[in-house]
N, C-alpha and C. Protein backbone atom coordinates (compact mmCIF):
# COMPACT_ATOMS: atom_id res chain seq x y z
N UNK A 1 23.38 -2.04 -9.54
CA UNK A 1 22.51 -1.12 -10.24
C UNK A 1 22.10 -0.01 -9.28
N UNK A 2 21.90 1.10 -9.83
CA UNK A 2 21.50 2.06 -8.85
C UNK A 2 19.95 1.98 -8.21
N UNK A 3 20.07 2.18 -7.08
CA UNK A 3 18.46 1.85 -6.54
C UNK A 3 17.49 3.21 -7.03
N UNK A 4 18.08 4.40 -6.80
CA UNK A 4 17.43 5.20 -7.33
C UNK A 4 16.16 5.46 -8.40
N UNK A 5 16.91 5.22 -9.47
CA UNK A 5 16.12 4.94 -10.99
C UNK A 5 14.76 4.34 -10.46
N UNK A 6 15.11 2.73 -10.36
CA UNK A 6 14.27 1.87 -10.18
C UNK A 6 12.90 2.16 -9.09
N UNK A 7 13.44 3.25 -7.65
CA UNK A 7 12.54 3.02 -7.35
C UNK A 7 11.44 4.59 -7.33
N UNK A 8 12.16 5.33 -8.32
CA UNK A 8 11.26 6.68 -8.98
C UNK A 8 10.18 5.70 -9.54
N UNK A 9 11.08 4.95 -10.49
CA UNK A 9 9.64 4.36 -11.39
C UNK A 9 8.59 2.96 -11.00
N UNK A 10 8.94 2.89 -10.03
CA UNK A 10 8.08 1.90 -9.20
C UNK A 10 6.92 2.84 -8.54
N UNK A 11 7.40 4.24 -7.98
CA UNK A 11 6.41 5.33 -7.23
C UNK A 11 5.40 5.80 -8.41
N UNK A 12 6.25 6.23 -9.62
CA UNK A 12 5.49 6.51 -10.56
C UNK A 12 4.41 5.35 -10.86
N UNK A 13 4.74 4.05 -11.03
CA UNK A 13 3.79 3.25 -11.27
C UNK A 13 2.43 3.22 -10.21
N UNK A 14 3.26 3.21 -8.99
CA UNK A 14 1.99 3.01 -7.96
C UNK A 14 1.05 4.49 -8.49
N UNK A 15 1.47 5.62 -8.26
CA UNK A 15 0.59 6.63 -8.46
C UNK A 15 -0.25 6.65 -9.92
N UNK A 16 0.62 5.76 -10.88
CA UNK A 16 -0.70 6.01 -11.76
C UNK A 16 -1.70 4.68 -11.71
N UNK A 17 -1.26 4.06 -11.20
CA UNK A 17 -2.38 2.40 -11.40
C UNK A 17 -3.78 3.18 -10.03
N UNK A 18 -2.47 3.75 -9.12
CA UNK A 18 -4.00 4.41 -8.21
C UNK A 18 -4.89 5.35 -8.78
N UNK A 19 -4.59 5.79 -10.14
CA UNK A 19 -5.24 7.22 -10.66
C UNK A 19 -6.25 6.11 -11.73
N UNK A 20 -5.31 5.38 -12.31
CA UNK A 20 -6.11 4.40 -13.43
C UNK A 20 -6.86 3.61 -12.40
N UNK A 21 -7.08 3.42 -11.48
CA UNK A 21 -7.65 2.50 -11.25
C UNK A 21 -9.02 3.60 -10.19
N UNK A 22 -8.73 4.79 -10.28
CA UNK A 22 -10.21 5.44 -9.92
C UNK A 22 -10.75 6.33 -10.90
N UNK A 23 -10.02 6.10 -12.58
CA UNK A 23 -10.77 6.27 -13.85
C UNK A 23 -11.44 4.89 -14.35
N UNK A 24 -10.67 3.93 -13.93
CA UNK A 24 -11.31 2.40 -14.45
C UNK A 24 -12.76 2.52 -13.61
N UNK A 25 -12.54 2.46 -12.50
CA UNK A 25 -13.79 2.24 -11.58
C UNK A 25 -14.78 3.28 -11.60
N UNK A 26 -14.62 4.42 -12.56
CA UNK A 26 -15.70 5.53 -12.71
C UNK A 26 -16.02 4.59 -13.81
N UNK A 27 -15.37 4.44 -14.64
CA UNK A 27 -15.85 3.76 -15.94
C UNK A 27 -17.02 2.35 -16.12
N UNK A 28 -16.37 1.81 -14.79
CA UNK A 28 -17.64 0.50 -14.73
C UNK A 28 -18.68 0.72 -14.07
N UNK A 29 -18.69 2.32 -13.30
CA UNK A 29 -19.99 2.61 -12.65
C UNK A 29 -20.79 3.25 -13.68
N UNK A 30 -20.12 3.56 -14.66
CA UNK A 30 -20.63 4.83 -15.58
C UNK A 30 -21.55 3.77 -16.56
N UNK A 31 -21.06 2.51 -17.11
CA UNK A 31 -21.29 1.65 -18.29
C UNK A 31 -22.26 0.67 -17.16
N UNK A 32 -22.40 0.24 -15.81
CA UNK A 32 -23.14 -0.55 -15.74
C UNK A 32 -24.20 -0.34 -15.50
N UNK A 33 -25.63 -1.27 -15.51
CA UNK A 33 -26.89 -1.03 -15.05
C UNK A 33 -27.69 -1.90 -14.85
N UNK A 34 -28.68 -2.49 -14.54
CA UNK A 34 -29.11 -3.43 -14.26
C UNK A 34 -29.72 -4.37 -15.44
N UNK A 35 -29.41 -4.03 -16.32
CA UNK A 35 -29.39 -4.59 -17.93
C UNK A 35 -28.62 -5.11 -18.66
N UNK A 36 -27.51 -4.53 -18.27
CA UNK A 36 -26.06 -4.85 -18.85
C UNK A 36 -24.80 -4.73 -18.07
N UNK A 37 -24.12 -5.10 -18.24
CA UNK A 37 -22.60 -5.00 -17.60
C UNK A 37 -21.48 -4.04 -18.66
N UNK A 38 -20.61 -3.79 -17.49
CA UNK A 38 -19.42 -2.76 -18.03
C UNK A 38 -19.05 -3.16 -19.03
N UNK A 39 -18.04 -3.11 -20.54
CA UNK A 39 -17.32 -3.49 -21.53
C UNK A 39 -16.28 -4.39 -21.37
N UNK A 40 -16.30 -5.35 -21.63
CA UNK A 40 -15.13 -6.07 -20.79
C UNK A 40 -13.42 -5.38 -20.96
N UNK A 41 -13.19 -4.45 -22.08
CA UNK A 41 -11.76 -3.55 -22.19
C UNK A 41 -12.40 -2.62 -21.23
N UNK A 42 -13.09 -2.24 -20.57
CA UNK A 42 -13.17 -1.63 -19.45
C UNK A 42 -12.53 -2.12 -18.20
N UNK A 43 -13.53 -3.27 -18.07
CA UNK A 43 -13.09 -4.60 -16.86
C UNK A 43 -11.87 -4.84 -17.00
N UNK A 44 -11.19 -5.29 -18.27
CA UNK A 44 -9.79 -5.78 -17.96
C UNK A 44 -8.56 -4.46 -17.09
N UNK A 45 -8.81 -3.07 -17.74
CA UNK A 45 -8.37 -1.62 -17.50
C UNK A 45 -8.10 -1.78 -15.77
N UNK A 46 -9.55 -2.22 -15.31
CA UNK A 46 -9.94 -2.20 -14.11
C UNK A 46 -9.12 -3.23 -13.59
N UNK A 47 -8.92 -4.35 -13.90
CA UNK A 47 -8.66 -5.91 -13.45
C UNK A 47 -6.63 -5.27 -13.52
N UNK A 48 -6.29 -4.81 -15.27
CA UNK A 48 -4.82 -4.39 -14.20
C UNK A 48 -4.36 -3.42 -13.69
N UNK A 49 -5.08 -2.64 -13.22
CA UNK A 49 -5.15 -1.53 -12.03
C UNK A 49 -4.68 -2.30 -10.26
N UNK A 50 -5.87 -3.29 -10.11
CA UNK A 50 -5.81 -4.29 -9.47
C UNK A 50 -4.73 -5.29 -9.38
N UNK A 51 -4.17 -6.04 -10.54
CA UNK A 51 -3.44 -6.52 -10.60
C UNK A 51 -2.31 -5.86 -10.07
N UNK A 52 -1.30 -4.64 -11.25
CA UNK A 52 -0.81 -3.97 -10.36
C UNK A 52 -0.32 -3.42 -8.81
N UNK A 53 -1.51 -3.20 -8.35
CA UNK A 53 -1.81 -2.31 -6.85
C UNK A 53 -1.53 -3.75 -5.66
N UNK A 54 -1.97 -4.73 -6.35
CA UNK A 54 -1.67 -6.19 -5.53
C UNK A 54 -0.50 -6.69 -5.55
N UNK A 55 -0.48 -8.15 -6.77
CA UNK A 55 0.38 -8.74 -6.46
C UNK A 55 1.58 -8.31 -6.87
N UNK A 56 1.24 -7.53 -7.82
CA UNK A 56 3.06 -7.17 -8.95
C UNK A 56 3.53 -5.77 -8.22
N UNK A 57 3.15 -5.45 -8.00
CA UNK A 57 3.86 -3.95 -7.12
C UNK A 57 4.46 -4.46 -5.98
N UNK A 58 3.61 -4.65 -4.85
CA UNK A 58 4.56 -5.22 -4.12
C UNK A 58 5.65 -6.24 -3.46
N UNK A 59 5.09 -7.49 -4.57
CA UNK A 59 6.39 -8.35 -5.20
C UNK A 59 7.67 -7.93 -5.67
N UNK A 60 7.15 -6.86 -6.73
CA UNK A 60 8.44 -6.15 -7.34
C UNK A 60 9.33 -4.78 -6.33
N UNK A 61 8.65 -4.71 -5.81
CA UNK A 61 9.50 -3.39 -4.67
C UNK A 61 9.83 -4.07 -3.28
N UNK A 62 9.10 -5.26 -3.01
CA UNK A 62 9.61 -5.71 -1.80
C UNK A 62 10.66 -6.98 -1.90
N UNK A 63 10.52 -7.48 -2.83
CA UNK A 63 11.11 -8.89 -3.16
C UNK A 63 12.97 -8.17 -3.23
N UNK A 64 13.46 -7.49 -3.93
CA UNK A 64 14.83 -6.91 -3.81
C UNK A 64 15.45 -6.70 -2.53
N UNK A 65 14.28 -6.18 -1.65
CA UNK A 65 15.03 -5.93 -0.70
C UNK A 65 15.45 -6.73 0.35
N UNK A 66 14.02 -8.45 0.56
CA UNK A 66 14.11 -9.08 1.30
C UNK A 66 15.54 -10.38 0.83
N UNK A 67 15.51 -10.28 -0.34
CA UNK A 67 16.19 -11.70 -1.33
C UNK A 67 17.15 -11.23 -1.88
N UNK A 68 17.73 -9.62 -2.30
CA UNK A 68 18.87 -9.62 -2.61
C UNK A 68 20.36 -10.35 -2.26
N UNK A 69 20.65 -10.79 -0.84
CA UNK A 69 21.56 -11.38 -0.16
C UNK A 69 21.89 -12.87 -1.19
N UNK A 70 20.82 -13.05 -1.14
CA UNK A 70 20.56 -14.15 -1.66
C UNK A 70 19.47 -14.35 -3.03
N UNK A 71 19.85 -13.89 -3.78
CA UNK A 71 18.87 -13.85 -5.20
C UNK A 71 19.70 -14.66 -6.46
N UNK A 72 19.06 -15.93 -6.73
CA UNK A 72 19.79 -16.40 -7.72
C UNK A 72 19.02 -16.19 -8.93
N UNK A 73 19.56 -16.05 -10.01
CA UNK A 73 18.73 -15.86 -11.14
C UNK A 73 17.98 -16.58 -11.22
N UNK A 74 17.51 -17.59 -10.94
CA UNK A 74 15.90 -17.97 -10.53
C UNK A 74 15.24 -16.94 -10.32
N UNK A 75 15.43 -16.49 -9.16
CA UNK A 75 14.48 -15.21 -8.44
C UNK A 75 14.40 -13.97 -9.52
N UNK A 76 15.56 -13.77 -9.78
CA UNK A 76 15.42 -12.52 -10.99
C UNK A 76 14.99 -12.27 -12.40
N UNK A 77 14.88 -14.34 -12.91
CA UNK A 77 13.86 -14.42 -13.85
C UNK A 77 12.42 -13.97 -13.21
N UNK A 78 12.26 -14.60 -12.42
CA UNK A 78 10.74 -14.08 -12.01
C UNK A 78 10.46 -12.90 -11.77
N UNK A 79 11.31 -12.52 -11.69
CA UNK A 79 11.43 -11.02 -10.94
C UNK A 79 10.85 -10.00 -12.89
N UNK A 80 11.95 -10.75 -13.56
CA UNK A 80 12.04 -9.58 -14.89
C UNK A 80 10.64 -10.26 -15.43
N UNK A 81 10.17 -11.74 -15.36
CA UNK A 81 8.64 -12.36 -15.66
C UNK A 81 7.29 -11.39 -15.49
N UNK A 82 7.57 -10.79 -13.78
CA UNK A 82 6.18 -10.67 -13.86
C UNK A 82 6.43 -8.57 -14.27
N UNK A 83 7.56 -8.20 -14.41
CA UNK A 83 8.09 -6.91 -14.86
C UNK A 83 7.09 -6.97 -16.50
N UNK A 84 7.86 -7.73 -17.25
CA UNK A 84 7.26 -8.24 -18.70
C UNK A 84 5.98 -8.46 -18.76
N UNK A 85 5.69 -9.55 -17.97
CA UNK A 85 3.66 -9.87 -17.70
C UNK A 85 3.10 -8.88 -17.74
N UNK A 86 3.30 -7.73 -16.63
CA UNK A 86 2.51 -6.45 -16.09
C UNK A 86 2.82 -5.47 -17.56
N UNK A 87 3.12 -5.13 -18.01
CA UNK A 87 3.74 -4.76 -19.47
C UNK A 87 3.10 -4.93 -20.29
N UNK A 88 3.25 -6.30 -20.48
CA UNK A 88 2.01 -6.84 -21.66
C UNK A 88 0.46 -6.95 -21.08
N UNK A 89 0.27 -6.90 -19.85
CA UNK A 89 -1.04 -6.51 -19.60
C UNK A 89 -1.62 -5.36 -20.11
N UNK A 90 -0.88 -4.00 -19.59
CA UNK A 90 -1.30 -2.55 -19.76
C UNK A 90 -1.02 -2.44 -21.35
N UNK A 91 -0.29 -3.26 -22.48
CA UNK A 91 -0.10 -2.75 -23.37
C UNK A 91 -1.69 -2.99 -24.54
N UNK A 92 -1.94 -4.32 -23.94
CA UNK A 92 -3.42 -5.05 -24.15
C UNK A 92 -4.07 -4.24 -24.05
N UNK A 93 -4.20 -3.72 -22.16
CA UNK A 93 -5.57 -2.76 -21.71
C UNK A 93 -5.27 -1.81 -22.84
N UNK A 94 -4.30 -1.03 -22.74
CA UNK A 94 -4.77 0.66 -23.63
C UNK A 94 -4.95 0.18 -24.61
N UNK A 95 -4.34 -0.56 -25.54
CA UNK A 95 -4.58 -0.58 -27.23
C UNK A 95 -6.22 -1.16 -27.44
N UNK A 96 -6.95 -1.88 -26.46
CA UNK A 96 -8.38 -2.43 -26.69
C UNK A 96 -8.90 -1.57 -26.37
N UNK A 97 -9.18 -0.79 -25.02
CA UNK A 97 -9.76 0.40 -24.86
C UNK A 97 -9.50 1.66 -25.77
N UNK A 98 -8.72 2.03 -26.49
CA UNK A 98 -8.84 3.11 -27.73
C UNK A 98 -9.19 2.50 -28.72
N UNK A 99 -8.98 1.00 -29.21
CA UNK A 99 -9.64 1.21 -30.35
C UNK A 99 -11.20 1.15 -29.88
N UNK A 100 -11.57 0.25 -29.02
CA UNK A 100 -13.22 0.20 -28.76
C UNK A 100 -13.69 1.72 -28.46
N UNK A 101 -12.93 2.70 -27.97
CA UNK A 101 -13.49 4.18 -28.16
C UNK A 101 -13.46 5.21 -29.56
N UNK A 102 -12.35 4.57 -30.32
CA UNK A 102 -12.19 4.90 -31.48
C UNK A 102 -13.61 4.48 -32.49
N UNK A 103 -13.94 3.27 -31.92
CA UNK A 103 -15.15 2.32 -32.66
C UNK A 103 -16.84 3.29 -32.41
N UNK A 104 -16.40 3.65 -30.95
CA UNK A 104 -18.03 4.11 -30.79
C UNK A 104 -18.94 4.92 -31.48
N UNK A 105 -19.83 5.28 -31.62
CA UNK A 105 -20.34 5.77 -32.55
C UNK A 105 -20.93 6.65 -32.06
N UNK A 106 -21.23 7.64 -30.60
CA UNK A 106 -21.51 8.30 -29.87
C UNK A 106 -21.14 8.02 -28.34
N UNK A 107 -20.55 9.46 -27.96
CA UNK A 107 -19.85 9.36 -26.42
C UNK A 107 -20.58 10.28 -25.89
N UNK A 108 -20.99 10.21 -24.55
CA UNK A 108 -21.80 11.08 -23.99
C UNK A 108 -20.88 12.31 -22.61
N UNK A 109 -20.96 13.13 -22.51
CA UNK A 109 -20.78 13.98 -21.09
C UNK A 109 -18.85 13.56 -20.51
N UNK A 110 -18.82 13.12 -19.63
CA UNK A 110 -18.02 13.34 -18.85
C UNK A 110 -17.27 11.80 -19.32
N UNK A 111 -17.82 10.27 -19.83
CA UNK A 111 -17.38 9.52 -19.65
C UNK A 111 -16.33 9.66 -21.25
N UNK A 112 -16.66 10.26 -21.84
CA UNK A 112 -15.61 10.38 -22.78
C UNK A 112 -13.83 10.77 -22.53
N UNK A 113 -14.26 11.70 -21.80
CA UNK A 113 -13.01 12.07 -21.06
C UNK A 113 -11.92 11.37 -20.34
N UNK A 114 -13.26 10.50 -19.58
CA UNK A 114 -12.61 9.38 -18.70
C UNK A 114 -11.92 8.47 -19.31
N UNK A 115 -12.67 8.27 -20.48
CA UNK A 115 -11.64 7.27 -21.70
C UNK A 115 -10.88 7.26 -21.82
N UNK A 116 -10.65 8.45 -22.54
CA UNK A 116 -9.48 9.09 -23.32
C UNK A 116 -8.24 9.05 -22.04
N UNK A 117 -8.65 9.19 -21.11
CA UNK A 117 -7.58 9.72 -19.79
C UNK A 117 -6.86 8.37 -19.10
N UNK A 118 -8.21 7.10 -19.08
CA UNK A 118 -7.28 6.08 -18.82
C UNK A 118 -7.05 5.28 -20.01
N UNK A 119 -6.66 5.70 -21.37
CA UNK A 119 -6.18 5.71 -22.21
C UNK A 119 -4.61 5.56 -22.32
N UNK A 120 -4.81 7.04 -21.70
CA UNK A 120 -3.67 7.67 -21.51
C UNK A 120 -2.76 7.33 -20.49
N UNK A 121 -3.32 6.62 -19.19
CA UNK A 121 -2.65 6.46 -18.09
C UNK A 121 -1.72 5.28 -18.22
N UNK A 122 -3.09 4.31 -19.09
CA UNK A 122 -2.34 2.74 -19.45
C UNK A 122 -1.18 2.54 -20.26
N UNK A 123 -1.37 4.20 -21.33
CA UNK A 123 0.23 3.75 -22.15
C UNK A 123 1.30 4.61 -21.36
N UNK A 124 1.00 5.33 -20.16
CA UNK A 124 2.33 5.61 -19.12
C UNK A 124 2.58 4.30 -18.44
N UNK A 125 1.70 3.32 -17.80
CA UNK A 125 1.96 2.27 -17.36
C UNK A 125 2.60 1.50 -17.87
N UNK A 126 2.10 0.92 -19.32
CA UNK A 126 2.88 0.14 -19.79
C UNK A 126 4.26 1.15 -20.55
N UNK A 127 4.35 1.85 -20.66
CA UNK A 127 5.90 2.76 -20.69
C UNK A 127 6.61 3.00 -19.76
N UNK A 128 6.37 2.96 -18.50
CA UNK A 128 6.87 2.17 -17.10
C UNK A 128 7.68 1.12 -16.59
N UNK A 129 6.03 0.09 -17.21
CA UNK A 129 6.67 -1.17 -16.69
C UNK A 129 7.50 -1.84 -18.21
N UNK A 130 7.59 -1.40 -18.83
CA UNK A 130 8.64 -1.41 -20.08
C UNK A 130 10.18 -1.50 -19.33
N UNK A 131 9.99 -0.01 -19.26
CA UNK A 131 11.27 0.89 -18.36
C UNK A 131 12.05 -0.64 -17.75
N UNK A 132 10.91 -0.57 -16.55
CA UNK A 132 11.60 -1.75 -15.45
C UNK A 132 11.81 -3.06 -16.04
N UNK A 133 10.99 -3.58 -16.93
CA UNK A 133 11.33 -5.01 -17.34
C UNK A 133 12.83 -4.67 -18.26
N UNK A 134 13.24 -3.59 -18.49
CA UNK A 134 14.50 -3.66 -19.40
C UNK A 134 15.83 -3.33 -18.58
N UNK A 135 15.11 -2.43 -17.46
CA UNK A 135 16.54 -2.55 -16.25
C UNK A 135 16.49 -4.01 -15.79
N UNK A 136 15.27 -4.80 -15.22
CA UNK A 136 15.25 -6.21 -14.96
C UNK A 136 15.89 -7.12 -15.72
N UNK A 137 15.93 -7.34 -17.14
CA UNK A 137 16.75 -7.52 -17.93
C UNK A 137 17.91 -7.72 -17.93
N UNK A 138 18.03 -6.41 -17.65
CA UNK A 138 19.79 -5.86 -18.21
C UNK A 138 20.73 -6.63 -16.71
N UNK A 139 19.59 -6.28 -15.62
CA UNK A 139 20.18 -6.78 -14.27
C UNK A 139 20.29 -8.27 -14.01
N UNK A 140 19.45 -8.86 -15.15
CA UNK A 140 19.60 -10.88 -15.13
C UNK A 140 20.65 -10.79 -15.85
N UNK A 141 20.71 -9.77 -17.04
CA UNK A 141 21.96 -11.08 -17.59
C UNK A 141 23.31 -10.28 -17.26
N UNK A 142 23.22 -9.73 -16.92
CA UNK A 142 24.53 -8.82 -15.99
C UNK A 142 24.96 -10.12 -15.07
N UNK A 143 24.20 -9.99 -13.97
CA UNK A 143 24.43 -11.17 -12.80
C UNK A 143 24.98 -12.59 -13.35
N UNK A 144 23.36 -12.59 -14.15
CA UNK A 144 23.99 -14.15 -15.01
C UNK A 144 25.27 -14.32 -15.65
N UNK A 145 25.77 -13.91 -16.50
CA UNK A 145 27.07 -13.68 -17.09
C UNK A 145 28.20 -13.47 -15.77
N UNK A 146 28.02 -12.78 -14.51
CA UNK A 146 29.32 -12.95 -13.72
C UNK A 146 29.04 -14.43 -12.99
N UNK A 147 28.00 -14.89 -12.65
CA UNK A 147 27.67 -16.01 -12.13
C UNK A 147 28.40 -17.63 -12.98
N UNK A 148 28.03 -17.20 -14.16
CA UNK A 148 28.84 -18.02 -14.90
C UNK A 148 30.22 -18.16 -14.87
N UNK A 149 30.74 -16.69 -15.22
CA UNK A 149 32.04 -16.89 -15.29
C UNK A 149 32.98 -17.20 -14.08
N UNK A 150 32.43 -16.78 -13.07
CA UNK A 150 32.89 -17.40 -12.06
C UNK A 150 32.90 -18.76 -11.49
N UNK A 151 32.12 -19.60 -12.09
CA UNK A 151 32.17 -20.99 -11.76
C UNK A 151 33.39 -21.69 -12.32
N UNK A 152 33.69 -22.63 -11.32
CA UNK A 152 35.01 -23.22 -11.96
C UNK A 152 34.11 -24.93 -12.58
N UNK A 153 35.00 -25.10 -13.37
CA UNK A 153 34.47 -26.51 -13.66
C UNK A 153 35.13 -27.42 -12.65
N UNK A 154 34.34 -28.58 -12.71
CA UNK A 154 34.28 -29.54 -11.93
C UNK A 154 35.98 -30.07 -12.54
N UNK A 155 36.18 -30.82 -11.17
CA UNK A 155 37.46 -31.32 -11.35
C UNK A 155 37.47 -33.03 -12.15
N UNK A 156 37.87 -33.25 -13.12
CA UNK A 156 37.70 -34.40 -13.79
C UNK A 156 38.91 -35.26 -14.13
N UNK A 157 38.52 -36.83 -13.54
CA UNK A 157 40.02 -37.68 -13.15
C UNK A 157 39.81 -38.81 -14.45
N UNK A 158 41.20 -39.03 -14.96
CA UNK A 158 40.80 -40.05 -15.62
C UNK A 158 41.70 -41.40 -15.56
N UNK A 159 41.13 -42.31 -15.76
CA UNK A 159 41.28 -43.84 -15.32
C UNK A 159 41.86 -44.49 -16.81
């Protein structure tokens, strides 16, 4: 597979989970107070920003390069797993956070904006990590299918 592709949209991802994740964190400073706590489709926004920026980014950009030699589709299920996971995270975050802004019944100043924007960031993310879980995909059962066919069957004697 070409490395190229894959790792535009891995950069793209990092740069927006870093952008979503300093609209998430305006957002829980903006909603909290000593009365109440942030929205939890806020928190989660925030939580896969985090997620992201941690374990799945650099699992997914470093893991190819250290395990390719040796990557059996084991590794590349997990690999296209947490591609898919991170996916269905951001697809969660944006669709709960617009409708709960869709729901409100008054938005004030600047945090409206902020909404709307990591709104917006979460359905580039999860249109991203889409992207990659379908090259991940395409790259398991590619492998898988020559892996197979190349096996010989066992040699069988009979008595």
């Amino acid at each position: 597979m070409n490395t190229i592709l894959p790792l535009a949209l891995r950069g793209l991802q990092l740069l927006c989970a870093i952008i979503s994740l300093g609209l998430n964190a305006y957002l829980v400073d903006a909603f909290s107070n000593p009365y109440s706590s942030s929205p939890s489709r806020v928190n989660f926004m925030l939580f896969n920003s985090i997620w992201t920026l941690f374990p799945a980014l650099p699992y997914l950009a470093l893991a190819p390069r250290f395990l390719s030699a040796s990557s059996p589709a084991n590794l590349k299920i997990v690999h296209l797993a947490v591609d898919a996971l991170t996916a269905l995270f951001w697809f969660a975050g944006f669709i709960a956070l617009a409708v709960w802004y869709n729901d409100l019944d008054y938005c004030f100043g600047r945090v409206c904006a902020v909404i709307v924007a990591s709104c917006v960031f979460g359905a580039f993310e999860w249109l991203l990590f889409t992207a990659t879980a379908v090259l991940s995909g395409l790259d398991f059962w590619r492998t898988r299918s020559n892996t197979s066919a190349t096996k010989t069957a066992p040699e069988t004697t009979t008595v």
